[in-house]
N, C-alpha and C. Protein backbone atom coordinates (compact mmCIF):
# COMPACT_ATOMS: atom_id res chain seq x y z
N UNK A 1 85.98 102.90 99.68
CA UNK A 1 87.41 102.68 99.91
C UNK A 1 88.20 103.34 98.79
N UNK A 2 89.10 104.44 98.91
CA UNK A 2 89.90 105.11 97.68
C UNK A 2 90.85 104.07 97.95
N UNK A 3 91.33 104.09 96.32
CA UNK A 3 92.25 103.15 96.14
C UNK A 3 93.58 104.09 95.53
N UNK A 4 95.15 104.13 95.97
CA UNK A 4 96.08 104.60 95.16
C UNK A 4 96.80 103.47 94.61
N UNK A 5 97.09 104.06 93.12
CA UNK A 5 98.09 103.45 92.87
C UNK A 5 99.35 104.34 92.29
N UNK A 6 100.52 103.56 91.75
CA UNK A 6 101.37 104.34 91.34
C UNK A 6 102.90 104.00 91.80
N UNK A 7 103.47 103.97 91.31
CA UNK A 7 105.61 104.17 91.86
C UNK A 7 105.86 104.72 93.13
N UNK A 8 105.20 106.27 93.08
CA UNK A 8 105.55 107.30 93.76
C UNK A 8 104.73 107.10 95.15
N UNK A 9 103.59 106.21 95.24
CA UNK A 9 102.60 105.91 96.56
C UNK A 9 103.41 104.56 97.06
N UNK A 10 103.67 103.96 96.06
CA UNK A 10 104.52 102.97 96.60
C UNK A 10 105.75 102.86 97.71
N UNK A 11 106.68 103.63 96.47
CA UNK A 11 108.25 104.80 97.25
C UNK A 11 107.74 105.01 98.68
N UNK A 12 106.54 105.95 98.76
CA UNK A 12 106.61 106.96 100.07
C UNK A 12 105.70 105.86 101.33
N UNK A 13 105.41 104.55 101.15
CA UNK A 13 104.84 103.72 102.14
C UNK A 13 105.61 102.65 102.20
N UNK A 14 106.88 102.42 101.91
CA UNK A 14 107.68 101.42 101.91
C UNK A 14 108.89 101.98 103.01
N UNK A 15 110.00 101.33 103.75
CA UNK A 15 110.96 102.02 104.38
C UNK A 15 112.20 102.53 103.77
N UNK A 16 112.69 103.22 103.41
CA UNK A 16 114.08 103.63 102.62
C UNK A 16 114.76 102.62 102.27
N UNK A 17 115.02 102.29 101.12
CA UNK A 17 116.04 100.97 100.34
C UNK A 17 115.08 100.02 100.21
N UNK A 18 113.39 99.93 100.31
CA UNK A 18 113.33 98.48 99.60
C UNK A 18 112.00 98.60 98.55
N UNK A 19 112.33 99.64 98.05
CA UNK A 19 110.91 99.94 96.56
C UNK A 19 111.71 98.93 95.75
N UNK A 20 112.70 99.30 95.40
CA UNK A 20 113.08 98.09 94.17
C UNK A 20 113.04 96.65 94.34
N UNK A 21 113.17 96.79 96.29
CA UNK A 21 112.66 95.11 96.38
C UNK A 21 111.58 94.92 95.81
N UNK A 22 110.77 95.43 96.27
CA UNK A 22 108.77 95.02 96.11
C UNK A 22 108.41 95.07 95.16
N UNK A 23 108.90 96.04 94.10
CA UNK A 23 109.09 96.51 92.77
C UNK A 23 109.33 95.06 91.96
N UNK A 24 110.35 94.19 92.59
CA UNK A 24 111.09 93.13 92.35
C UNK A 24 110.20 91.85 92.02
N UNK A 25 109.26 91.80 93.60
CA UNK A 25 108.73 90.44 93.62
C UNK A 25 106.93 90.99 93.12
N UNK A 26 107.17 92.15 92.90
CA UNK A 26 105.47 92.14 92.35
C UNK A 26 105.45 92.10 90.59
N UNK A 27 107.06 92.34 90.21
CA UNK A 27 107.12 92.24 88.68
C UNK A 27 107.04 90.71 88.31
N UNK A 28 107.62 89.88 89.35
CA UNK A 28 108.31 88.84 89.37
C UNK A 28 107.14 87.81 89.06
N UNK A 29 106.11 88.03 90.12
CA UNK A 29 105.19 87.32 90.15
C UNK A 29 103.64 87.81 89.36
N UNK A 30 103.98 89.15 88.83
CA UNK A 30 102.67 89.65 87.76
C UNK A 30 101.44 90.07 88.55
N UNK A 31 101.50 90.66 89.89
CA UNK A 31 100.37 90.86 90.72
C UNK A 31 99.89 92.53 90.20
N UNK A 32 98.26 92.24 90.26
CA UNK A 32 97.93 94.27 91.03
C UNK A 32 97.99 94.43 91.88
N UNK A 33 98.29 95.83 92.47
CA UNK A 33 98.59 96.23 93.45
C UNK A 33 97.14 97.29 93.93
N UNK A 34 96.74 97.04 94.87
CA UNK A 34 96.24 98.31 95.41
C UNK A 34 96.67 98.82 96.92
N UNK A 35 96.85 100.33 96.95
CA UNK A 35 97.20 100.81 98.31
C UNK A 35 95.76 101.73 98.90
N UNK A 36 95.10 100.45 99.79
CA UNK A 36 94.06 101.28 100.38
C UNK A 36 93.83 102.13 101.31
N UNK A 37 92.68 102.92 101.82
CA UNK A 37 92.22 103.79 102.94
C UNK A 37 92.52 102.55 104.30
N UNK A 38 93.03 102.79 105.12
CA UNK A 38 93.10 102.05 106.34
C UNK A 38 91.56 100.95 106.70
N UNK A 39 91.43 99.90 106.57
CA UNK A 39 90.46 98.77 106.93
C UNK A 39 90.58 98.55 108.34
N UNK A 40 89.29 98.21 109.01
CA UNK A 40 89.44 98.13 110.70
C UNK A 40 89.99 96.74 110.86
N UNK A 41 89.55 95.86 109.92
CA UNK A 41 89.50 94.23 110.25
C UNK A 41 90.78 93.52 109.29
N UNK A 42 91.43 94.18 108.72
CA UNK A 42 93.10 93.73 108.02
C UNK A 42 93.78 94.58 107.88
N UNK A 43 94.81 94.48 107.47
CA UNK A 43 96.09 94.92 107.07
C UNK A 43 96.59 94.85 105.26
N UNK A 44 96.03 93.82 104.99
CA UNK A 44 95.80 93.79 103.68
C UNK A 44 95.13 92.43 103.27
N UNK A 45 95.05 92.34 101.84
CA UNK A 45 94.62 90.71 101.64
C UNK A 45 95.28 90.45 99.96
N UNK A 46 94.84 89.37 99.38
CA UNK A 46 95.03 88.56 98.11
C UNK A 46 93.71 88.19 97.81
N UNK A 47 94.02 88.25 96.42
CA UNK A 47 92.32 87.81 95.28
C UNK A 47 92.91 87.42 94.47
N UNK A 48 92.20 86.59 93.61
CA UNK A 48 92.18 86.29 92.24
C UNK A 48 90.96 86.46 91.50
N UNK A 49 91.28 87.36 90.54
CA UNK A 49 89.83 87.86 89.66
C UNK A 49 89.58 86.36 88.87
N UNK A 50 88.51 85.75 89.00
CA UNK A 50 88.53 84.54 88.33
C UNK A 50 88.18 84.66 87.15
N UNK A 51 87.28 85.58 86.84
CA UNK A 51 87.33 86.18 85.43
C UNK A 51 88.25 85.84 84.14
N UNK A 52 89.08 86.97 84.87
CA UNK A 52 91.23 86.72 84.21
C UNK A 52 91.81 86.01 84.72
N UNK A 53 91.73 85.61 85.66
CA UNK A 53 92.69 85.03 85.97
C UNK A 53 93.94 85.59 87.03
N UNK A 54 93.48 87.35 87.09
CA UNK A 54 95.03 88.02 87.70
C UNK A 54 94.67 87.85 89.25
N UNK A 55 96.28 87.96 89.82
CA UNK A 55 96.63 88.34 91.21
C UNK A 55 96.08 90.14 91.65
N UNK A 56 95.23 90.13 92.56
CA UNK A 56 95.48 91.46 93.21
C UNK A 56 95.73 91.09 94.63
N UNK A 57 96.67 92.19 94.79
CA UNK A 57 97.18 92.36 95.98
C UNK A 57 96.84 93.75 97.10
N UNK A 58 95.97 93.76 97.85
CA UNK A 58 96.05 95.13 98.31
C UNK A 58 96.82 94.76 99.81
N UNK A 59 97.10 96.82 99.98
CA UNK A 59 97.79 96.98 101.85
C UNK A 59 97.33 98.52 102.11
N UNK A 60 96.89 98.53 103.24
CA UNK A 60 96.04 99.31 104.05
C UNK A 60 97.62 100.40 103.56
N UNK A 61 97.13 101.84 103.51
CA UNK A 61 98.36 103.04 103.13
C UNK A 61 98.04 103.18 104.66
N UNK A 62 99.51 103.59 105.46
CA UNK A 62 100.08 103.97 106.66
C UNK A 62 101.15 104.36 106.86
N UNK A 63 101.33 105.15 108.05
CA UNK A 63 102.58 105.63 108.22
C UNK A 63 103.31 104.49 109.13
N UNK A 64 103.18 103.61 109.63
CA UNK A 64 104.18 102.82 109.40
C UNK A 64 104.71 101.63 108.59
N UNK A 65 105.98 102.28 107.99
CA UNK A 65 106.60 102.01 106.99
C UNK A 65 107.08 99.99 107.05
N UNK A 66 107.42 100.01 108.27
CA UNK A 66 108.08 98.49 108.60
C UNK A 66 106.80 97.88 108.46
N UNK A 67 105.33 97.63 108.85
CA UNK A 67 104.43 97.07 108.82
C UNK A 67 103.92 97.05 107.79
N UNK A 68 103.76 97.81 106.46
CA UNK A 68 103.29 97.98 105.09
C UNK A 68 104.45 96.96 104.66
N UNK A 69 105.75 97.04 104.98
CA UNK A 69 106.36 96.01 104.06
C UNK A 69 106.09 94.41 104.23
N UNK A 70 106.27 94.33 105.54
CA UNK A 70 106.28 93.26 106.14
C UNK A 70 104.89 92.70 105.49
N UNK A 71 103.44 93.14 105.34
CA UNK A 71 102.11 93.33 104.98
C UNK A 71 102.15 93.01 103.72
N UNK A 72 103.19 93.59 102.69
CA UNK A 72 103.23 93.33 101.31
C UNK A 72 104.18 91.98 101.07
N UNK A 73 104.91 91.61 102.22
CA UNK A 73 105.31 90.15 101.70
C UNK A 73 104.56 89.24 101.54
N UNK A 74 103.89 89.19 103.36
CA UNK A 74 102.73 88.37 103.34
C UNK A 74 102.00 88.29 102.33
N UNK A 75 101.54 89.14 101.42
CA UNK A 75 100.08 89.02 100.74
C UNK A 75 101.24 88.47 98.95
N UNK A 76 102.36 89.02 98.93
CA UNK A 76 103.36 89.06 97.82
C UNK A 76 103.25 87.17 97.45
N UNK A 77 103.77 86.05 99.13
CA UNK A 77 103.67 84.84 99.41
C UNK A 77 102.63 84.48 99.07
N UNK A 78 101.27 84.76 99.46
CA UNK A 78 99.91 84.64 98.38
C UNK A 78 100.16 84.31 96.89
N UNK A 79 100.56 85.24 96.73
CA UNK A 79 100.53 85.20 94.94
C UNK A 79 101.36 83.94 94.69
N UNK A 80 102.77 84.17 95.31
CA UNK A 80 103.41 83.17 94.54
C UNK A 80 102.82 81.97 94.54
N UNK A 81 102.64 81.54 95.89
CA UNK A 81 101.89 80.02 96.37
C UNK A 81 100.81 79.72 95.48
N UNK A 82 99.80 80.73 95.09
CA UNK A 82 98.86 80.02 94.32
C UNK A 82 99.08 80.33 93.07
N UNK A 83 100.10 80.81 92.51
CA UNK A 83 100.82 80.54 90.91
C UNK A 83 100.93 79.16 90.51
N UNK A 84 102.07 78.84 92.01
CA UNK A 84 102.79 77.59 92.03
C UNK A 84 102.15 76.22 92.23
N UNK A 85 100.71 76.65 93.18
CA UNK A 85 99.89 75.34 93.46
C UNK A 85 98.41 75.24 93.32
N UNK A 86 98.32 76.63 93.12
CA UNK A 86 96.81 76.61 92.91
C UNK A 86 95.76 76.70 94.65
N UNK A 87 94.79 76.54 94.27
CA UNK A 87 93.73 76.60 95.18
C UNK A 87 93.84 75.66 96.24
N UNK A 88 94.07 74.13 96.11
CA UNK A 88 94.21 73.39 96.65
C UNK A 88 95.04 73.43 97.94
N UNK A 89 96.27 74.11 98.01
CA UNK A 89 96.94 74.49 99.14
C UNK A 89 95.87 74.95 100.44
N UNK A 90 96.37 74.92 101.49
CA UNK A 90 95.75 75.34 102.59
C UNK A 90 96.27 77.29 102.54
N UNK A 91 95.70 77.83 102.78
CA UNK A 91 95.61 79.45 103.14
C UNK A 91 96.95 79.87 103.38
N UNK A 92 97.68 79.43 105.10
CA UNK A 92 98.33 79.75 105.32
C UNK A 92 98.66 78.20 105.85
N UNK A 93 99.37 77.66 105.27
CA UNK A 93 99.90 75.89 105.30
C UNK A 93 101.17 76.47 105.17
N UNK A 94 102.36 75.03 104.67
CA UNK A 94 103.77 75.05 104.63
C UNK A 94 104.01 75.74 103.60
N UNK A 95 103.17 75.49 102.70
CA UNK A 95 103.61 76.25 101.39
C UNK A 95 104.08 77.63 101.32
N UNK A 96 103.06 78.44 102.22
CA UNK A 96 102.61 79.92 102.29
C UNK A 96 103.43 80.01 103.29
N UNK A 97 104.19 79.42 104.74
CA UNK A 97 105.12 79.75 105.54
C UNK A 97 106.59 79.44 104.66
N UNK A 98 106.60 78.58 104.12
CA UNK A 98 108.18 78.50 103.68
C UNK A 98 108.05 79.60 102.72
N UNK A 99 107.13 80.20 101.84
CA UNK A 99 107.33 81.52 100.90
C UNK A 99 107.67 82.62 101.75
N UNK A 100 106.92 83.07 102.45
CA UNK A 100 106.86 84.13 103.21
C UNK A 100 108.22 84.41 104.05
N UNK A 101 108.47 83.28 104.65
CA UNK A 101 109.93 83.21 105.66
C UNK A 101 110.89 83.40 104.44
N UNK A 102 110.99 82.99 102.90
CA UNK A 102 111.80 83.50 102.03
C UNK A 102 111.99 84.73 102.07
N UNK A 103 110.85 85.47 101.61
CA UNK A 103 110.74 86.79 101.36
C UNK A 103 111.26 87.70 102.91
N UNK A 104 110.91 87.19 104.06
CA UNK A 104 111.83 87.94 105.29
C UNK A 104 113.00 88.00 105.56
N UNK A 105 113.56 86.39 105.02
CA UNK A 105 114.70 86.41 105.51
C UNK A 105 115.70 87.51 103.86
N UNK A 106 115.25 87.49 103.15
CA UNK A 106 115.51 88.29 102.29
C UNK A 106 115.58 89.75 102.25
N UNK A 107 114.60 90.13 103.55
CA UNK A 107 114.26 91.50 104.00
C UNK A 107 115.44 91.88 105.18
N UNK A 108 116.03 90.63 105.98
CA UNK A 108 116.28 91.17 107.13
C UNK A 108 118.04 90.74 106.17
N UNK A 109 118.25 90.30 105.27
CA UNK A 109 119.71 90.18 104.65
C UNK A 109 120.35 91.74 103.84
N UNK A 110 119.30 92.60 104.16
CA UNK A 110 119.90 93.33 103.31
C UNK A 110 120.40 94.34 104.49
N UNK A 111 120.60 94.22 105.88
CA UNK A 111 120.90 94.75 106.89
C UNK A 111 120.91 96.22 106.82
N UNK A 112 119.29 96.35 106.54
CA UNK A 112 118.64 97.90 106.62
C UNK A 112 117.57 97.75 107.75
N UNK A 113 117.46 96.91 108.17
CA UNK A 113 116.29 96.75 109.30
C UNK A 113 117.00 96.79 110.76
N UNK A 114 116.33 98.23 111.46
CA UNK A 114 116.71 98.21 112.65
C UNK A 114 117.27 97.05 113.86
N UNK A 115 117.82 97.64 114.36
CA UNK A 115 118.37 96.53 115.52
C UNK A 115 117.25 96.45 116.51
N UNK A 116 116.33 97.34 116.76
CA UNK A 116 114.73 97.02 117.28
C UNK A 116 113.78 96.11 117.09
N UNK A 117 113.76 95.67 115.24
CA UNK A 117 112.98 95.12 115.00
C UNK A 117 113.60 93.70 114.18
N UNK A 118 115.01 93.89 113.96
CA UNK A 118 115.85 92.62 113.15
C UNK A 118 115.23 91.29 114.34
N UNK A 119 116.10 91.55 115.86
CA UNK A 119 115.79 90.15 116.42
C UNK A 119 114.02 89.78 116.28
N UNK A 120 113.17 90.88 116.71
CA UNK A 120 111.68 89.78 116.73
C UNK A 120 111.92 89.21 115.35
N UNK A 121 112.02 90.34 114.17
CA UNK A 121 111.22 89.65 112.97
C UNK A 121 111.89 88.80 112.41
N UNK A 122 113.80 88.42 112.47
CA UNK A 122 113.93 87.07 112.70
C UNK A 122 113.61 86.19 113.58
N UNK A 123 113.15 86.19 115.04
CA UNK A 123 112.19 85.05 115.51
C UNK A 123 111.58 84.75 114.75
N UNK A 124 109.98 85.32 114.68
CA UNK A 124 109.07 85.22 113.55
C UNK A 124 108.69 84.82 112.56
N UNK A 125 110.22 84.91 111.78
CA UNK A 125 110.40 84.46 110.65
C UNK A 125 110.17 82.53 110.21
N UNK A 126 110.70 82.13 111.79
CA UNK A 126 111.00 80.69 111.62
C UNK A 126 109.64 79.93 111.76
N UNK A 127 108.72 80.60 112.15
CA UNK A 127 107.58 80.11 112.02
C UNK A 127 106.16 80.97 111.84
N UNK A 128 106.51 81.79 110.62
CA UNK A 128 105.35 82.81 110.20
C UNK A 128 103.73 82.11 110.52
N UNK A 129 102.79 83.30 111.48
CA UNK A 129 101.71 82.77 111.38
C UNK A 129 101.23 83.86 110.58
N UNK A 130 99.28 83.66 110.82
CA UNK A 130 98.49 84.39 109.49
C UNK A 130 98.35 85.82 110.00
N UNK A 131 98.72 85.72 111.41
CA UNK A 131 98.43 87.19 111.58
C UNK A 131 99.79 87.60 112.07
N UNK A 132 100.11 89.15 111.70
CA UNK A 132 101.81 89.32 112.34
C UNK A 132 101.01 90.08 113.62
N UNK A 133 99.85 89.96 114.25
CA UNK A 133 99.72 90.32 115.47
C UNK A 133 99.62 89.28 116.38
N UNK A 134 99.67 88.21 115.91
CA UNK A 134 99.68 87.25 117.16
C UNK A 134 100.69 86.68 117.50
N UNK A 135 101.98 87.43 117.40
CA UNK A 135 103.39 87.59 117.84
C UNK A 135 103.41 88.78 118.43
N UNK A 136 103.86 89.14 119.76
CA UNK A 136 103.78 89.65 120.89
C UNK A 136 105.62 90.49 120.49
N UNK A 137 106.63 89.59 120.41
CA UNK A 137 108.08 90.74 120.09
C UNK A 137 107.54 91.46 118.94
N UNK A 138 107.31 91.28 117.60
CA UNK A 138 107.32 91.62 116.67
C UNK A 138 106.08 93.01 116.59
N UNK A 139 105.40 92.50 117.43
CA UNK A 139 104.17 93.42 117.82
C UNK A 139 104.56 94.91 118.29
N UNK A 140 105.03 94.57 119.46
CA UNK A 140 106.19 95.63 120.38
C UNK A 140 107.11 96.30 119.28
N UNK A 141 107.53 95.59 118.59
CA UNK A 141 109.24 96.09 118.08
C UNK A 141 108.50 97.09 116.96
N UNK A 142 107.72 96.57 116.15
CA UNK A 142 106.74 97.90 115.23
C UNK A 142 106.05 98.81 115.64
N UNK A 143 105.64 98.70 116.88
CA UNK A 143 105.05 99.89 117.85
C UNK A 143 105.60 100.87 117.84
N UNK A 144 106.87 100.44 118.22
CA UNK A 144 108.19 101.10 119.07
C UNK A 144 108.72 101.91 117.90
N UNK A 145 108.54 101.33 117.06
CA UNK A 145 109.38 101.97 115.20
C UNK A 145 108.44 103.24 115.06
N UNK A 146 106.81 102.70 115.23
CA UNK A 146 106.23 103.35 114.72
C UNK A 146 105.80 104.84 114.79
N UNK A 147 106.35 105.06 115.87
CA UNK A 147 106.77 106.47 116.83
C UNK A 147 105.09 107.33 117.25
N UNK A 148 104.07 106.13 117.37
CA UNK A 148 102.63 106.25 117.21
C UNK A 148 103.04 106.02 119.12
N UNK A 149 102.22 107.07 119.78
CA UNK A 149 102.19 107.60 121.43
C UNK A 149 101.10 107.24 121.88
N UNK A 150 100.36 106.00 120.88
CA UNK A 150 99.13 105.81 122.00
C UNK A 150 99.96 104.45 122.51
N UNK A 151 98.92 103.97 123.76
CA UNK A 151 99.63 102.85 124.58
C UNK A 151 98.84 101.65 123.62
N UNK A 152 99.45 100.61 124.03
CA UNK A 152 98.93 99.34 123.87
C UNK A 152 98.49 98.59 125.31
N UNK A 153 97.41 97.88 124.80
CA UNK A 153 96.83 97.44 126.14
C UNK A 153 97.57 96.70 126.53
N UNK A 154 98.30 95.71 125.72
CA UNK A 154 99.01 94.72 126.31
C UNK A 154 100.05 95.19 127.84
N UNK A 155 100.48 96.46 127.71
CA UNK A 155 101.29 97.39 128.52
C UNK A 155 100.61 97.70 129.68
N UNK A 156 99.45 97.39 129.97
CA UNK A 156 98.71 97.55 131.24
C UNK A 156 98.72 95.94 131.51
N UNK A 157 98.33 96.34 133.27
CA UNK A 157 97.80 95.01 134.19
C UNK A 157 96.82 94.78 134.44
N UNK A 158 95.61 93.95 134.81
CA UNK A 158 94.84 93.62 135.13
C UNK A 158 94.69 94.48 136.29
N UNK A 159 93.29 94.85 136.33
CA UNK A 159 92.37 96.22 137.21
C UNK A 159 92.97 97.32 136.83
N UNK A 160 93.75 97.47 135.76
CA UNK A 160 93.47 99.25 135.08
C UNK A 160 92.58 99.69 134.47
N UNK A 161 92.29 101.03 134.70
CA UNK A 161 91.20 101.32 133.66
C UNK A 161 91.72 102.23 132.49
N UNK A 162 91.21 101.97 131.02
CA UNK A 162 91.73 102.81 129.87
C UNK A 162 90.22 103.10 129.10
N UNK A 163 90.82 104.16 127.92
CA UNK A 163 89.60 104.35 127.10
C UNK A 163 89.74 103.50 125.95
N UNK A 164 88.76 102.85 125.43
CA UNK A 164 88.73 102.88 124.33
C UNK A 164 87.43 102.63 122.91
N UNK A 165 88.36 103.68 121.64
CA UNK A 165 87.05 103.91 121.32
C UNK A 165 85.93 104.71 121.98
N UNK A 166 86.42 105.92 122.62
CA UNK A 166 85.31 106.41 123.18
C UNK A 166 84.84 105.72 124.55
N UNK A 167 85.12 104.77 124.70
CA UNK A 167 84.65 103.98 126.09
C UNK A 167 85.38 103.50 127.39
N UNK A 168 85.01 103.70 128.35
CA UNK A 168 85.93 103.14 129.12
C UNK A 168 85.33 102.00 129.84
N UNK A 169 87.19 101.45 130.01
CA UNK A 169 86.59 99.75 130.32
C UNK A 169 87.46 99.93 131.60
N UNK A 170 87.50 98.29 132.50
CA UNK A 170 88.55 97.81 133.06
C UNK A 170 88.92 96.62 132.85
N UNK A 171 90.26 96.80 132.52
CA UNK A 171 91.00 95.44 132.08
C UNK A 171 90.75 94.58 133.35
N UNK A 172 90.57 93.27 133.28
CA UNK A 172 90.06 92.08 134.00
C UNK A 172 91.03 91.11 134.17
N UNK A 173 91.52 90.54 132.96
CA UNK A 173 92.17 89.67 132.99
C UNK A 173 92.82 89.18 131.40
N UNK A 174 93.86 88.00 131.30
CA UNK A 174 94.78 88.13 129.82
C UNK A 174 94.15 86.98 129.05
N UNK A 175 94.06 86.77 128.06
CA UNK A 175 93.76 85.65 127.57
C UNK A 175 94.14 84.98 126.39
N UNK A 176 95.40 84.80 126.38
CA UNK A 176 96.34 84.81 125.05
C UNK A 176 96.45 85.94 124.42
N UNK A 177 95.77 86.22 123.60
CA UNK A 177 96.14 87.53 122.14
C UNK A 177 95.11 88.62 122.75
N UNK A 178 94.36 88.07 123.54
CA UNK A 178 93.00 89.33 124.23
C UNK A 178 93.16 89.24 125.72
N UNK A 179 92.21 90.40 126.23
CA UNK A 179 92.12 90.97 127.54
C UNK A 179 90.55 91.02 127.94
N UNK A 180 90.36 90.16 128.43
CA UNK A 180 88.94 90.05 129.17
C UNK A 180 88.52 91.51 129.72
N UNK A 181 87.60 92.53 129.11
CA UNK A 181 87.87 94.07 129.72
C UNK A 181 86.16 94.12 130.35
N UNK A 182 86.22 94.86 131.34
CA UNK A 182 84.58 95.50 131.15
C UNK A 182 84.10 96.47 130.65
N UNK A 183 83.23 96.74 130.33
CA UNK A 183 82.67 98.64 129.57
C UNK A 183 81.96 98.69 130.67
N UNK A 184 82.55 99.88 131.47
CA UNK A 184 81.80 100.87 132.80
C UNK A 184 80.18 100.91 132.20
N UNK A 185 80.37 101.26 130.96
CA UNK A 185 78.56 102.31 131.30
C UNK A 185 77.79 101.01 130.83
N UNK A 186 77.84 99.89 130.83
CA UNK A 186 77.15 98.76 130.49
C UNK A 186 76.92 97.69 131.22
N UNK A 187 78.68 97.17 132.13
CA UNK A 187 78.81 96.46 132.80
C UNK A 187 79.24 95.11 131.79
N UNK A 188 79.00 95.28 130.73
CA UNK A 188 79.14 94.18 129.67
C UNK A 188 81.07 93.98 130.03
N UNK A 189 81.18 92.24 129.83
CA UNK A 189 82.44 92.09 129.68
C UNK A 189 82.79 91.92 127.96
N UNK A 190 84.29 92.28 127.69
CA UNK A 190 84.10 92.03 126.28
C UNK A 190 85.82 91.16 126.16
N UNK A 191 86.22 91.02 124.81
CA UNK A 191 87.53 90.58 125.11
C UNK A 191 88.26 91.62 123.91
N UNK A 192 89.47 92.09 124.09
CA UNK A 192 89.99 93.27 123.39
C UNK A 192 91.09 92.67 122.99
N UNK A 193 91.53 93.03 121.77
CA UNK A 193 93.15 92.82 121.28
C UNK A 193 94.01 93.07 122.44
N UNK A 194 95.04 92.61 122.70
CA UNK A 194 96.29 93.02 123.05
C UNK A 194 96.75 94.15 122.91
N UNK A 195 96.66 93.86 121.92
CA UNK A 195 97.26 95.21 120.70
C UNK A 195 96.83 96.71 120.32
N UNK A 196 95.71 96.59 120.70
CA UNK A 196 94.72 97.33 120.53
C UNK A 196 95.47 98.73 121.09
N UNK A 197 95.20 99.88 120.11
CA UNK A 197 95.82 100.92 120.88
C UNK A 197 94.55 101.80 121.60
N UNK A 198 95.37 102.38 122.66
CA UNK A 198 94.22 102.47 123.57
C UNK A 198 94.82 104.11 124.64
N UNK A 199 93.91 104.94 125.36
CA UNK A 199 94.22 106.09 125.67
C UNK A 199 94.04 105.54 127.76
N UNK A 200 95.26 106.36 127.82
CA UNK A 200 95.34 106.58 129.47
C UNK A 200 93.86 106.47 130.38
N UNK A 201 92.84 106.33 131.33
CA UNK A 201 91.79 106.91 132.11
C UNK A 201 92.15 107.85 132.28
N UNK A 202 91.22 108.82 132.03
CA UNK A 202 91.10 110.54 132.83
C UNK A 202 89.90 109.94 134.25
């Protein structure tokens, strides 16, 4: 996993007007930062070197800009929460939702955030969960920002067929946050993100 760090990696993965935010709450709260190679299974996370004692903070480097920030609050709410309470807190409990909904509603006050993505990610806001994919507006509204042309499965119906990963399936049926799919050359059923970006059938 290459790791960047730096001002200038920071600047260019954040959205225009809010380095000095992040700048703000990572001075604020004394965290490291790392900006990693894209991870299949997060977006970013929080540690504590128990060693020292310090906060690290990493976020997957991407080109979309609204999801790296949004990514660096979440993990930003980490830090503070276990400054403030230690281990004992639950993960993502009240503690870690009333931080986090700070830090958004702080994001969406400085009225630089699109009119695409202001209403979900104030929904959202009022009741932050652990994943920002298991919100369906907010999901859409960063898609849509992200000016990324593959589809999302969620955008198909049940009995289409798409690729993915090299494979093609047919979507089956919905199942909250997943899609009950089959893989043709196996027959195996599997269950797929929503979200999951995914290519047309040829």
């Amino acid at each position: 996993m290459s790791i960047a760090k730096g001002e200038d990696v920071l600047r260019s993965q954040l959205p225009e007007g809010f380095y000095e935010m992040a700048r703000a709450w990572q001075e604020n709260l004394g965290f490291n930062l790392k900006i990693t190679s894209p991870r299949k299974t997060k977006l970013g996370d929080f540690k504590i070197d128990h060693r020292t004692g310090q906060h690290w903070v990493s976020v997957n480097r991407t080109t979309d800009k609204w999801s790296f920030l949004i990514t660096f609050a979440h993990e930003a709410a980490h830090s503070e929460v276990q400054g403030k309470y230690g281990p004992q807190v639950r993960h993502h409990g009240k503690e870690w939702k009333s931080t986090f909904r700070r830090y958004l509603l702080e994001i969406l006050s400085t009225g630089r955030v699109p009119e695409t993505l202001s209403g979900a990610l104030a929904s959202y806001c009022k009741n932050p969960r652990a994943s920002t994919y298991s919100y369906p507006p907010l999901v859409n509204a960063l898609h849509e920002l992200s000016g990324n042309n593959h589809l999302l499965l969620d955008k198909l119906k049940p009995g289409s067929s798409f690729l993915f990963k090299g494979q093609k399936y047919t979507y089956l049926d919905r199942r909250r946050t997943r899609a009950l799919c089959k893989q043709e050359s196996s027959g195996r059923n599997y269950l797929i993100s929503l979200y999951a970006e995914i290519n047309a059938s040829t």
